[in-house]
N, C-alpha and C. Protein backbone atom coordinates (compact mmCIF):
# COMPACT_ATOMS: atom_id res chain seq x y z
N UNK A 1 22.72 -84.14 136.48
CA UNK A 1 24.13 -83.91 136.76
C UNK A 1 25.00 -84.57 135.70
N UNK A 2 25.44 -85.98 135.31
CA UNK A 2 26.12 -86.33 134.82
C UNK A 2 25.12 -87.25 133.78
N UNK A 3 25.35 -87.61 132.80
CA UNK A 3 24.55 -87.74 131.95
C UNK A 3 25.15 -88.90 131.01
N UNK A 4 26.29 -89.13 130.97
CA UNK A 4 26.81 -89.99 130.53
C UNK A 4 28.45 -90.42 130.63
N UNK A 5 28.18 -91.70 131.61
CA UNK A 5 29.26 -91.90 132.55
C UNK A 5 30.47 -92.59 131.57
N UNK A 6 31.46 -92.68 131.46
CA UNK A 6 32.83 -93.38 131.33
C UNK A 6 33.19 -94.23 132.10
N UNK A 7 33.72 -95.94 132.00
CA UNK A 7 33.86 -96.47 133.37
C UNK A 7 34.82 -97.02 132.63
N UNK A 8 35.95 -97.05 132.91
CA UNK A 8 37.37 -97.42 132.07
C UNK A 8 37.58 -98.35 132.87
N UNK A 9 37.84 -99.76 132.44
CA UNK A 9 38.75 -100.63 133.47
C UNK A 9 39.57 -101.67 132.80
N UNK A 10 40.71 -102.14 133.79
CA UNK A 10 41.16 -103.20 132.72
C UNK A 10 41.25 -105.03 133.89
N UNK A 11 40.15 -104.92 134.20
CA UNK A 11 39.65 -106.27 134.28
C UNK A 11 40.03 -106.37 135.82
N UNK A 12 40.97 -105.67 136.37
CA UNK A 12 41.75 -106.18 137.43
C UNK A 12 40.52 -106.13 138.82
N UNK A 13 40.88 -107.03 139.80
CA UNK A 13 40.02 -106.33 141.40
C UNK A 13 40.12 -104.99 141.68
N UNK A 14 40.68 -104.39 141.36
CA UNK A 14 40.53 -102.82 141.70
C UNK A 14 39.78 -102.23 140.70
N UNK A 15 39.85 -102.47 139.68
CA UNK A 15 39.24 -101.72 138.24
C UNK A 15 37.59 -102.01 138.88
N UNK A 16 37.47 -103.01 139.60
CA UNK A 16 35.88 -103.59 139.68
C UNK A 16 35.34 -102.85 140.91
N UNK A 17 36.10 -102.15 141.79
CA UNK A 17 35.65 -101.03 142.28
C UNK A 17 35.83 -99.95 141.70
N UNK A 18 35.85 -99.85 140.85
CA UNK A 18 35.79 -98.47 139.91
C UNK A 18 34.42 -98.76 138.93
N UNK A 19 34.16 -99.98 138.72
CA UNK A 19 33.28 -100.53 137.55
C UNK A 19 31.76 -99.98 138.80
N UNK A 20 32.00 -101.19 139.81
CA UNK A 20 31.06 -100.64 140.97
C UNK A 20 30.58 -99.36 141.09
N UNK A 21 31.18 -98.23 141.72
CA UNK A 21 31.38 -96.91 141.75
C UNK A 21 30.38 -96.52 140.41
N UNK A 22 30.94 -96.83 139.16
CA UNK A 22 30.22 -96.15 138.31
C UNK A 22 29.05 -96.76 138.51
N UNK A 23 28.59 -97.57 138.37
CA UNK A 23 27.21 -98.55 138.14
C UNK A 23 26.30 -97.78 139.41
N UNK A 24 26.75 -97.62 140.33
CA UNK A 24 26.13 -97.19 141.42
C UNK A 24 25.78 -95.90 141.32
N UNK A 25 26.41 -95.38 140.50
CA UNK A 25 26.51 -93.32 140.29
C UNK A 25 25.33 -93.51 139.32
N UNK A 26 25.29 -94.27 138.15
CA UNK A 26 24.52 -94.24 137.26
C UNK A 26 23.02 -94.38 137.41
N UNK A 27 23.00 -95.17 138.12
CA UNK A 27 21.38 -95.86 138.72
C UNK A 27 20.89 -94.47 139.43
N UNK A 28 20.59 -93.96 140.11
CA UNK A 28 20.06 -92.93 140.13
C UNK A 28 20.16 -91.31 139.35
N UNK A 29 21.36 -91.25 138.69
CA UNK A 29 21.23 -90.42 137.76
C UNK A 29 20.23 -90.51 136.67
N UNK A 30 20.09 -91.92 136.05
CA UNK A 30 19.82 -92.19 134.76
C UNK A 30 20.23 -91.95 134.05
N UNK A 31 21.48 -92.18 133.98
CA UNK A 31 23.01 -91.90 133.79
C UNK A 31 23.44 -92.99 132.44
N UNK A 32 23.63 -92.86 130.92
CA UNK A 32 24.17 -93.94 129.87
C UNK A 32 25.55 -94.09 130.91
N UNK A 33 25.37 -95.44 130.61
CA UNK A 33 27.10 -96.00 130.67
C UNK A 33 27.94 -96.68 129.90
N UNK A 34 28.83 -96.34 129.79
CA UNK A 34 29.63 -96.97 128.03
C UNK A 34 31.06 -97.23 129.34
N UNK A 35 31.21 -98.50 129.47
CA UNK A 35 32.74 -99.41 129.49
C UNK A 35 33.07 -100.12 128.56
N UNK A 36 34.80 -99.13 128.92
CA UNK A 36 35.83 -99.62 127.87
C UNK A 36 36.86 -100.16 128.80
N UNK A 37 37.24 -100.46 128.00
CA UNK A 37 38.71 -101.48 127.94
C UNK A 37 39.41 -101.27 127.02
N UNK A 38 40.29 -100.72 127.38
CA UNK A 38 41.88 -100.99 125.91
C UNK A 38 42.99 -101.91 126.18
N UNK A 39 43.18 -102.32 125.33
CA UNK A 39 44.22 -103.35 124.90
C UNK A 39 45.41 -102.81 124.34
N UNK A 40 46.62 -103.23 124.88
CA UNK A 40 48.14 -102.73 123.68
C UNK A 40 48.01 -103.63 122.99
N UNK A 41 48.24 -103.31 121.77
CA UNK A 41 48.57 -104.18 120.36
C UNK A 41 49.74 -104.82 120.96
N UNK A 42 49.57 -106.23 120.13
CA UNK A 42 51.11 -106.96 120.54
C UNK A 42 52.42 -106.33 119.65
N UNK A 43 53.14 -106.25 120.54
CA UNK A 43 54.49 -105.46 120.02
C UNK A 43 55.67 -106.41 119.23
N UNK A 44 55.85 -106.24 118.14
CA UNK A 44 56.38 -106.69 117.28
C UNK A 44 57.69 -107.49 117.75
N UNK A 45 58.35 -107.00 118.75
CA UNK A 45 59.57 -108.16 119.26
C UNK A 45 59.13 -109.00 120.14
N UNK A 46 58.17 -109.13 120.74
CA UNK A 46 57.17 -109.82 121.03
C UNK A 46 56.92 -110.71 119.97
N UNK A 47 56.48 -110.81 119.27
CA UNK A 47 55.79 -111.72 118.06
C UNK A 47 57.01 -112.36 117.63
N UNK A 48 58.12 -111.57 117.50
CA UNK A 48 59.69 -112.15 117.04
C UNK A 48 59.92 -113.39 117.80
N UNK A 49 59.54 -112.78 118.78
CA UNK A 49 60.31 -113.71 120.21
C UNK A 49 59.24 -115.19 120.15
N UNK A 50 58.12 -114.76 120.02
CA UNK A 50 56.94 -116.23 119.85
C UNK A 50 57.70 -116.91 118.68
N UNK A 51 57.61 -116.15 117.83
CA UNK A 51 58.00 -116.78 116.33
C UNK A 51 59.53 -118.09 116.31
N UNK A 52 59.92 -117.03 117.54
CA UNK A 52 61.32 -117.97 117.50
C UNK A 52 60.94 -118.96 118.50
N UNK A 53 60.27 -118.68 119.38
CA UNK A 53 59.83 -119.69 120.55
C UNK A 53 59.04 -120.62 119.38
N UNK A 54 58.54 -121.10 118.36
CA UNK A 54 58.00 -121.93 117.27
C UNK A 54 56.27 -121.67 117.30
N UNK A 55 56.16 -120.34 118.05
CA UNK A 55 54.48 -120.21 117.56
C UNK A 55 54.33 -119.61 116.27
N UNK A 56 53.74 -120.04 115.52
CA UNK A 56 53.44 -119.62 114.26
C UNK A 56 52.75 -118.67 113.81
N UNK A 57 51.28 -118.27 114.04
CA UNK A 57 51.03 -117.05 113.88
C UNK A 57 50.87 -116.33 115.49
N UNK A 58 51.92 -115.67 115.75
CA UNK A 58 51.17 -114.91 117.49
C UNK A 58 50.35 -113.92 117.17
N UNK A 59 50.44 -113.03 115.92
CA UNK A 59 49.39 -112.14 116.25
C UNK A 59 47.76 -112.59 116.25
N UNK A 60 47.99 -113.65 115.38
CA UNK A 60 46.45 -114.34 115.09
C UNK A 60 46.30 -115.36 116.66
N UNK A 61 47.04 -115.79 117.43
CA UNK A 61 47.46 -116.00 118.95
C UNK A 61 46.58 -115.36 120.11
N UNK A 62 47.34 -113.96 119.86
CA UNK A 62 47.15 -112.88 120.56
C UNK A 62 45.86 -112.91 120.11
N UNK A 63 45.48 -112.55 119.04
CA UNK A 63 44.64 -111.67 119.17
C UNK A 63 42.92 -113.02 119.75
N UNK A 64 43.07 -113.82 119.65
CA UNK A 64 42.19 -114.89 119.97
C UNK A 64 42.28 -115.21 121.72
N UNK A 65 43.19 -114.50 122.33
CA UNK A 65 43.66 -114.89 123.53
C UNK A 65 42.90 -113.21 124.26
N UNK A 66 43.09 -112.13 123.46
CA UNK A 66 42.10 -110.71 124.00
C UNK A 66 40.94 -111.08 124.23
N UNK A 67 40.34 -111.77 122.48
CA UNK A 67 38.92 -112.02 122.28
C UNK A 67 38.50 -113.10 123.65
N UNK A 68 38.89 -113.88 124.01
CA UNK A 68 38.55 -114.55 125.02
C UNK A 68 38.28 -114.09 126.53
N UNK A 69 39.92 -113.30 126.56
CA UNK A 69 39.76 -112.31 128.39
C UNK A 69 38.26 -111.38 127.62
N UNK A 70 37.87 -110.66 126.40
CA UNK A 70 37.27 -109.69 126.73
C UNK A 70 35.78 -110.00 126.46
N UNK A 71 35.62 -111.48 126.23
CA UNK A 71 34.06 -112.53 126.32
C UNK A 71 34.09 -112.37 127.72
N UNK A 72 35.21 -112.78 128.71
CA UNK A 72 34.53 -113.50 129.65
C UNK A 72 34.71 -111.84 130.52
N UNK A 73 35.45 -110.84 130.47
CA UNK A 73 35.42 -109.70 130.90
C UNK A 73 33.85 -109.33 130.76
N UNK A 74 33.14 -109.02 129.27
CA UNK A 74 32.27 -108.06 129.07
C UNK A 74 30.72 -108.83 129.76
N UNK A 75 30.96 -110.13 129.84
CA UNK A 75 30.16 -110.86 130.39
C UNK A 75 29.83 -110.73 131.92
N UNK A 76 30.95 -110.48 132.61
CA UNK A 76 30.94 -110.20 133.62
C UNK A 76 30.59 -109.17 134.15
N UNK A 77 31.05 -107.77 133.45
CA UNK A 77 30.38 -106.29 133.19
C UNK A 77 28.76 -105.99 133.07
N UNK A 78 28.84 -107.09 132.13
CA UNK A 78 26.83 -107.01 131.72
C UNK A 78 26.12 -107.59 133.01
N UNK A 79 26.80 -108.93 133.71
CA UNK A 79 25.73 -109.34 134.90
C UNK A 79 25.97 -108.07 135.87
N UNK A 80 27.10 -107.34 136.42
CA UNK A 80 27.05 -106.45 137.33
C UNK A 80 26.18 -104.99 137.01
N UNK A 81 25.74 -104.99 135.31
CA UNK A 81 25.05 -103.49 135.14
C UNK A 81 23.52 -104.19 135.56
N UNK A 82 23.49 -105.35 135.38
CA UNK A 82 21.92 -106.06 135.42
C UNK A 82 21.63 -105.73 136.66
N UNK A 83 22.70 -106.36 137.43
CA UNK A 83 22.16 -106.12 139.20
C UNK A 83 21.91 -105.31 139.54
N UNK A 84 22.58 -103.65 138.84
CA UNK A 84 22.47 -102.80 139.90
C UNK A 84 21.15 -101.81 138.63
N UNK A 85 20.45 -102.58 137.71
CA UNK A 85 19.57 -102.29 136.80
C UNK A 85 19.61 -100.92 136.02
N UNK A 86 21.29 -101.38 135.03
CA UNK A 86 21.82 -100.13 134.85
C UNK A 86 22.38 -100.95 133.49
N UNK A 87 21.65 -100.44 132.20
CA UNK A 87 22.16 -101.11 130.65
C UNK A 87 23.55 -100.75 130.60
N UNK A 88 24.59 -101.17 129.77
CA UNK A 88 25.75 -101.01 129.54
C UNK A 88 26.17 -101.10 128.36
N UNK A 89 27.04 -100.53 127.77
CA UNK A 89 27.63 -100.11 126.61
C UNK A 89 29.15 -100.62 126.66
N UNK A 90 29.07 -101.66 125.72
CA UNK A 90 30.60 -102.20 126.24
C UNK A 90 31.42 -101.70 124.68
N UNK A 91 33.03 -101.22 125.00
CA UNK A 91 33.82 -101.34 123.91
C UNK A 91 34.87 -101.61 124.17
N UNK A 92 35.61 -102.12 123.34
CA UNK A 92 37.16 -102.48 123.50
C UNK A 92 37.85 -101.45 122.51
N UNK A 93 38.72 -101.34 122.95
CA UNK A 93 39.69 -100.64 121.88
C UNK A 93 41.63 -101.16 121.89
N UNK A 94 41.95 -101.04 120.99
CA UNK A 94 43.36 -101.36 120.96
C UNK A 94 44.03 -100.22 120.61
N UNK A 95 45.23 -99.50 121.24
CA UNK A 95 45.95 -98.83 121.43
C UNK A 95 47.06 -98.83 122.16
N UNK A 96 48.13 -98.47 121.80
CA UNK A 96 49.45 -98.37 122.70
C UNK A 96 49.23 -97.20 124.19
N UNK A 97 48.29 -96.37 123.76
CA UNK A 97 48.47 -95.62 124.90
C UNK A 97 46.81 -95.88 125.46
N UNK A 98 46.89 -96.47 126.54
CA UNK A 98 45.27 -96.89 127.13
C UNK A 98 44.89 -95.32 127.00
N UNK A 99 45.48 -94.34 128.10
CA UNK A 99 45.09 -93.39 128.56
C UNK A 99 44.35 -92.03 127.34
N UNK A 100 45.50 -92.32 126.47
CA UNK A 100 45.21 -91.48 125.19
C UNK A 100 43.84 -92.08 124.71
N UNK A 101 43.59 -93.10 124.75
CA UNK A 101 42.49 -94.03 124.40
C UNK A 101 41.09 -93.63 125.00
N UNK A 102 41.36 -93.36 126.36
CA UNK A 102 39.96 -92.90 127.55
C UNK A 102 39.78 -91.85 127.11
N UNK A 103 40.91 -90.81 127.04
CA UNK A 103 40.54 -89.15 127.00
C UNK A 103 39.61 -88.90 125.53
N UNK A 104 40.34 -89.45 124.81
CA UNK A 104 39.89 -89.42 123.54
C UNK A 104 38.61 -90.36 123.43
N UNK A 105 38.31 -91.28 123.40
CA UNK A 105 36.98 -91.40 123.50
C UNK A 105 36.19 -91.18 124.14
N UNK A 106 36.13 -90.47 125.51
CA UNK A 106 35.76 -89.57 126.72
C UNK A 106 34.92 -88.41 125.78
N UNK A 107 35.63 -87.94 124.96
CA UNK A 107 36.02 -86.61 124.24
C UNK A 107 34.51 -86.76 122.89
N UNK A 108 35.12 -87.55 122.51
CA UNK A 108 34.51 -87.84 121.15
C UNK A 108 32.92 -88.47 121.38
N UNK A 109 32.82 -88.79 122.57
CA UNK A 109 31.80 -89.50 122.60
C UNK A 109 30.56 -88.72 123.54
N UNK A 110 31.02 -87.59 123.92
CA UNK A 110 30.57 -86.50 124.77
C UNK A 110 30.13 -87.68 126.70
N UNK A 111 30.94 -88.00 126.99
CA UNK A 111 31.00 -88.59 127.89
C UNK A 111 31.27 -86.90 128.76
N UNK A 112 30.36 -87.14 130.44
CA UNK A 112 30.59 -85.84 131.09
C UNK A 112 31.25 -86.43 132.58
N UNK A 113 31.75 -87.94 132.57
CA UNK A 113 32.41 -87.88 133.82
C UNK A 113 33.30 -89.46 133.36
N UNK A 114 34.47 -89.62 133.87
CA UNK A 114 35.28 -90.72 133.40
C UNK A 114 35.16 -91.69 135.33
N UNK A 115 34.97 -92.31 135.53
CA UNK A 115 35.11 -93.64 136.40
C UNK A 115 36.35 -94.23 136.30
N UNK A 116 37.44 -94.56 137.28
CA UNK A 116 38.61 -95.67 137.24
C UNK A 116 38.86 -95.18 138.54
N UNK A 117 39.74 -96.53 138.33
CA UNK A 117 40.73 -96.83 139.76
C UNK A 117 42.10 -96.82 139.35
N UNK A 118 42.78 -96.55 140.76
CA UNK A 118 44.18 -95.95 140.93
C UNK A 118 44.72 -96.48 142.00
N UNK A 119 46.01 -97.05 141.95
CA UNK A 119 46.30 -97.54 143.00
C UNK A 119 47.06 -96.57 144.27
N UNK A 120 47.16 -95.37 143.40
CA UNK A 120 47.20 -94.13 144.09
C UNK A 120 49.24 -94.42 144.51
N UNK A 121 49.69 -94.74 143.64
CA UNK A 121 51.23 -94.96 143.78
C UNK A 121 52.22 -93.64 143.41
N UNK A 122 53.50 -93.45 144.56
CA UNK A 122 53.95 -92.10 144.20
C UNK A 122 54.69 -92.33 144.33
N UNK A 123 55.96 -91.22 144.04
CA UNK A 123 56.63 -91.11 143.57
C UNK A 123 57.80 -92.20 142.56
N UNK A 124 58.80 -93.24 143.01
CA UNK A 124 59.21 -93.70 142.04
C UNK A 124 58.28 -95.07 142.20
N UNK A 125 57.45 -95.38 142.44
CA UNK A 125 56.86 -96.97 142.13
C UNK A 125 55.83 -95.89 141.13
N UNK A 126 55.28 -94.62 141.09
CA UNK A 126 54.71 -94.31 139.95
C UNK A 126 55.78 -93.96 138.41
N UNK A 127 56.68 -93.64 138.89
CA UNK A 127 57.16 -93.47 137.90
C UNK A 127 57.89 -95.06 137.43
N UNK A 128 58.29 -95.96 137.95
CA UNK A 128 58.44 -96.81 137.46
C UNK A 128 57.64 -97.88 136.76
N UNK A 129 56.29 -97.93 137.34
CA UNK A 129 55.33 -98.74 136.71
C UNK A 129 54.13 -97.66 136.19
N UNK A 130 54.22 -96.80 135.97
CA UNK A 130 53.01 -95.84 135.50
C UNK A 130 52.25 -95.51 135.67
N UNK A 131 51.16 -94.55 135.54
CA UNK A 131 49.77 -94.58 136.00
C UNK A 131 48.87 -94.08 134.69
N UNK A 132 48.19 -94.90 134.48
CA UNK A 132 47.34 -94.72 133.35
C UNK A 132 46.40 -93.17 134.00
N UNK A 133 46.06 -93.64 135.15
CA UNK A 133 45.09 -92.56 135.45
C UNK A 133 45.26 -91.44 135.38
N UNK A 134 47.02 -91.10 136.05
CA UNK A 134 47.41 -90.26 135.79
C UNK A 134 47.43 -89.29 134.71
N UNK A 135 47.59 -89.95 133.61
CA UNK A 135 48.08 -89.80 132.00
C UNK A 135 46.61 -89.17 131.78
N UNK A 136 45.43 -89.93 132.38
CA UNK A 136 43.91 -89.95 132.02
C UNK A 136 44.02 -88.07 132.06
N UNK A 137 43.96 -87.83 133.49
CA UNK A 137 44.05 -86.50 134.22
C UNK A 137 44.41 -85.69 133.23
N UNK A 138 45.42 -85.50 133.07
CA UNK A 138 46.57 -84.63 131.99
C UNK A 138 46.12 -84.33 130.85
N UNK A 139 45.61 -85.37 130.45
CA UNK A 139 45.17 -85.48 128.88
C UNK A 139 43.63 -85.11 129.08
N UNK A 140 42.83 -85.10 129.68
CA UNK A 140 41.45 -84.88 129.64
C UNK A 140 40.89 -83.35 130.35
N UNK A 141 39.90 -82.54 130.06
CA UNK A 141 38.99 -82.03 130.54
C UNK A 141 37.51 -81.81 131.18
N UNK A 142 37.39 -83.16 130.99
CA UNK A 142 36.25 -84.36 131.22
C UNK A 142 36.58 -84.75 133.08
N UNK A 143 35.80 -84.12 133.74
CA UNK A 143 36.15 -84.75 135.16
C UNK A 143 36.25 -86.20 135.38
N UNK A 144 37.29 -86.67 136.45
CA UNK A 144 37.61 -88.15 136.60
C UNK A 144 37.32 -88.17 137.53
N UNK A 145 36.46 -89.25 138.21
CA UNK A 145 36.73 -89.77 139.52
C UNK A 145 37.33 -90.93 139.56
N UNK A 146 38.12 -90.83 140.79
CA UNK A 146 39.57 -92.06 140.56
C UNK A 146 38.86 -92.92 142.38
N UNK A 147 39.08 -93.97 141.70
CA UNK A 147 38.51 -94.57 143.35
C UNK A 147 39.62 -95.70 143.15
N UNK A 148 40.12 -95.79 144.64
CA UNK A 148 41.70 -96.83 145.37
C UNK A 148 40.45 -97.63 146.20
């Protein structure tokens, strides 16, 4: 059936029932699994704003402050593929648009099913805080399963 799973998350308790979900789909498929994570680049008035706050380099900051969430993230990823005796494929990526990020490496990587969670929010709390998943949907042809 599915042959090579997508498990997109971004670290949160909900993302880890989505991480779950996949790990569990995979183990009896014999199913590759490749989790990602994307990161927004730090945004330049951002860095202004450190700079003036007297941090000196923020992007070299930042970027030592990702590397750390995504040690102790991918670490955590690898003991949960162990348990459920399912290898894992970890990547990070940096991009402004996460979602553009999934579809497209979804895409490119011949991935045949995408994994995430959704907090399943409508109308203006989605439009005010966003939905990546959403964006996922739209932009992809790659089936998603979205687990709340």
């Amino acid at each position: 059936m599915y042959k090579h799973i997508l498990i997109a998350t971004d670290g949160s308790e909900l993302a880890r029932k989505g991480l779950e979900h996949g790990l569990s789909l995979a183990k009896p498929l014999h199913a590759k699994v490749t989790v990602l994570t994307v990161s927004e680049p730090l945004r330049q008035e951002m860095a202004s704003a450190a700079r003036l706050g007297g941090i000196e380099d923020p992007v070299g900051r930042y970027d030592q402050q990702i590397d750390a969430i995504m040690k102790e993230r991918f670490s955590y990823i690898e003991r949960r593929g162990a348990e459920h005796g399912v290898p894992v494929d970890l990547v990070h990526e940096i991009n402004e648009s996460p979602a553009e990020a999934i579809a497209s490496f979804a895409k490119l990587n011949g991935c045949d099913l995408i994994v995430m969670s959704s907090h399943g929010r409508r109308g203006v709390q989605k439009v005010l805080l966003g939905s990546q998943t959403s964006e996922v949907l739209v932009k992809t042809s790659v089936p998603v399963l979205v687990i709340r």
